[in-house]
Protein backbone atom coordinates (compact mmCIF):
# COMPACT_ATOMS: atom_id res chain seq x y z
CA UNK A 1 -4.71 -8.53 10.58
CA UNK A 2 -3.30 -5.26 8.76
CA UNK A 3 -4.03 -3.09 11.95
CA UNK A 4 -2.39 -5.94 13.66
CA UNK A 5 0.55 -5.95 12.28
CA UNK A 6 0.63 -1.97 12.01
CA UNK A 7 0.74 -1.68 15.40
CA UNK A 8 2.72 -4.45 15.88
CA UNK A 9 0.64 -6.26 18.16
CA UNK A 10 1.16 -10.32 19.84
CA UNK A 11 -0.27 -12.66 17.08
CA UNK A 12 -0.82 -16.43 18.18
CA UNK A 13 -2.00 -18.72 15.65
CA UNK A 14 -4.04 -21.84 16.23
CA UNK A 15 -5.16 -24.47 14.21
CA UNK A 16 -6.70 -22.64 10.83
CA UNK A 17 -5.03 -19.47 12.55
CA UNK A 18 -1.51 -20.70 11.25
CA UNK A 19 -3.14 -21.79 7.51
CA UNK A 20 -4.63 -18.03 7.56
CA UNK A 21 -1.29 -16.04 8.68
CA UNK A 22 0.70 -17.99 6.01
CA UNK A 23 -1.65 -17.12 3.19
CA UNK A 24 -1.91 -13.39 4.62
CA UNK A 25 1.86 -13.28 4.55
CA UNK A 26 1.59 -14.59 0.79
CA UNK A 27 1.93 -18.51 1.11
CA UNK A 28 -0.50 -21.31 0.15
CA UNK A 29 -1.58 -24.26 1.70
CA UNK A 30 -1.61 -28.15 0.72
CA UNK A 31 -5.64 -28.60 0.36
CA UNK A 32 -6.61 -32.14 1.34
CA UNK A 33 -3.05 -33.88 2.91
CA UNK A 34 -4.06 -37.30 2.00
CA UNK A 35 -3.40 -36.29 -1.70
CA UNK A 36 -0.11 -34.74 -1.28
CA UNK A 37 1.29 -37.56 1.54
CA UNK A 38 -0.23 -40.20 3.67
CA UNK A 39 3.36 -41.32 5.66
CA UNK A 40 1.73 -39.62 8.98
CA UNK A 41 -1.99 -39.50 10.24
CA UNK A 42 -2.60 -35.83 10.65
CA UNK A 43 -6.30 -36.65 11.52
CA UNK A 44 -9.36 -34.55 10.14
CA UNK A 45 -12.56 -33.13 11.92
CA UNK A 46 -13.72 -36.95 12.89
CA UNK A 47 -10.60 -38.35 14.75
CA UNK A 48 -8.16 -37.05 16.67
CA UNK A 49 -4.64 -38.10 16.53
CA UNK A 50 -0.72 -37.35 17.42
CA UNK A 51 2.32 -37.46 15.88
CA UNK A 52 5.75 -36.29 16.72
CA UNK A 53 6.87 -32.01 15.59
CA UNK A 54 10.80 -31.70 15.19
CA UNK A 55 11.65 -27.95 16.53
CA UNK A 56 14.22 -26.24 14.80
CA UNK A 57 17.44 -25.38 16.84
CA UNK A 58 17.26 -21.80 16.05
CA UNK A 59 13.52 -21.01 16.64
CA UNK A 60 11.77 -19.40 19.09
CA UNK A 61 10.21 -22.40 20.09
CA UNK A 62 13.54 -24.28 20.70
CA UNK A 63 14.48 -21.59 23.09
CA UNK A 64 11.46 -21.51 25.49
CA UNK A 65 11.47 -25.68 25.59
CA UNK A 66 14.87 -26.82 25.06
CA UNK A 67 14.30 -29.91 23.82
CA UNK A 68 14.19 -31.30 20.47
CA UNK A 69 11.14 -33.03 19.80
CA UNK A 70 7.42 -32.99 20.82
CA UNK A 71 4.15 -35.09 20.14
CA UNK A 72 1.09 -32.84 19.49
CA UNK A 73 -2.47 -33.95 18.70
CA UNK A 74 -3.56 -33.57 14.90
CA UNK A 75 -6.82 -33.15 13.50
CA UNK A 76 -6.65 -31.65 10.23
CA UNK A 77 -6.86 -32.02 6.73
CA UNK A 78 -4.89 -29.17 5.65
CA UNK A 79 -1.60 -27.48 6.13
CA UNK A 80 1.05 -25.29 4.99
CA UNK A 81 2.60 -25.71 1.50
CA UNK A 82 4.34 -22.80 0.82
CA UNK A 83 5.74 -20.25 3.77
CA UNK A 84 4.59 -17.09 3.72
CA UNK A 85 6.94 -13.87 3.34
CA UNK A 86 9.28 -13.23 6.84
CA UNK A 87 7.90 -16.69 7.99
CA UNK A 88 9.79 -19.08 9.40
CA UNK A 89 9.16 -22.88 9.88
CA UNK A 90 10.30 -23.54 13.58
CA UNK A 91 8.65 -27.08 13.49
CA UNK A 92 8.11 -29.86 11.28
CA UNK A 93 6.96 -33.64 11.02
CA UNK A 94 8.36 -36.13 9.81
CA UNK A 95 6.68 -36.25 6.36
CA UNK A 96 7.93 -32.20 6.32
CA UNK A 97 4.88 -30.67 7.23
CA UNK A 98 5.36 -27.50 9.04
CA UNK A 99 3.36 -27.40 11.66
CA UNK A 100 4.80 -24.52 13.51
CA UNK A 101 5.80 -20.93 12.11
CA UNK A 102 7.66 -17.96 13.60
CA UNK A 103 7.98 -14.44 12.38
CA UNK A 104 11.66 -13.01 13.50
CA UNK A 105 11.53 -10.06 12.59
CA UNK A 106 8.48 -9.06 14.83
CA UNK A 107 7.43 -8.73 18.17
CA UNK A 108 6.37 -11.69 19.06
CA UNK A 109 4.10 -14.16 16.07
CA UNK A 110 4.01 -17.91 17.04
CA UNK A 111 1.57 -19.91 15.00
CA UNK A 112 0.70 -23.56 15.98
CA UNK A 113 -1.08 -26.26 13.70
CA UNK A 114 -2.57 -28.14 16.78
CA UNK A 115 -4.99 -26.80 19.40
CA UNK A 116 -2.94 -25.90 22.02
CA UNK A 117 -5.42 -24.41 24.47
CA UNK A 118 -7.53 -27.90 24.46
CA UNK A 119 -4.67 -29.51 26.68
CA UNK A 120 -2.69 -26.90 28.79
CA UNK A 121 -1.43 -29.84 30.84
CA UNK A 122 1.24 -30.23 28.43
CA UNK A 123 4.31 -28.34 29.68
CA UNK A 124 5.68 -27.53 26.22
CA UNK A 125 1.82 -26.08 25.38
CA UNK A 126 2.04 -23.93 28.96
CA UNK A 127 5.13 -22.62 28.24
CA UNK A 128 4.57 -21.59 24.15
CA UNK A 129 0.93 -20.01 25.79
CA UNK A 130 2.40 -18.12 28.81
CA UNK A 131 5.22 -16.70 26.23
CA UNK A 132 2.18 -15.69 24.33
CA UNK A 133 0.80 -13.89 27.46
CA UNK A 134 3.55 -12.23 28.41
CA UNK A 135 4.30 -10.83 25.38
CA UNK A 136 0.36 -9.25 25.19
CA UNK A 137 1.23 -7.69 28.86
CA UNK A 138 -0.93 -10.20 30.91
């Protein structure tokens, strides 16, 4: 991730990706979610569910889609607690989990809490992975 960053390569972040660039950036992470907050289902590795992701206005995110709010499938037992350094949240659930991060000040560094690839007929999941693409040169 150091020569990554050196050279200033694309980073996408999926799933434990986004947990791993927040604690390589200097953050933690909420260890078992059921402890901290149970308001919203964010699944674990036997069930699969969804809940709703609020993107921030300003984001990167907000940009490409243009719309406010969308519903992403959640299987995990762990998440962000503290952002990283030069991280950004640029979408949250209800219960204030951040479930997507942003890096400004770099090339391009979208990180996702949900496994985007497993349903590319989303059009917000498209658009965040062909942003992705374009900014590795494919």
């Amino acid at each position: 991730y150091e020569q990554v960053q050196k050279h200033r390569l694309p980073v996408m972040g999926i799933c434990l990706g986004i947990q791993m660039i927040n604690v390589a950036h200097g953050g933690s992470l909420h260890q078992y979610l059921p402890d901290i907050n149970d308001d919203i289902d964010h699944g674990d590795e036997e069930h699969t569910t969804a809940h709703a992701v609020t993107l921030e206005p300003q984001s990167q995110i907000y940009d490409w889609l243009q719309i406010e709010q969308i519903t992403v499938p959640s299987c995990h037992q762990q998440g962000i607690d503290r952002l990283g350094k030069g991280l950004v949240a640029a979408g949250t659930t209800e219960d204030g989990l951040v479930e997507i991060i942003e890096r400004p000040k770099y090339p391009f560094l979208v990180a996702v809490q949900w496994h985007i690839e497993r349903d590319m007929t989303q059009p917000f999941s498209r658009t965040i992975f062909d942003q992705f693409l374009n900014a590795a040169g494919s």
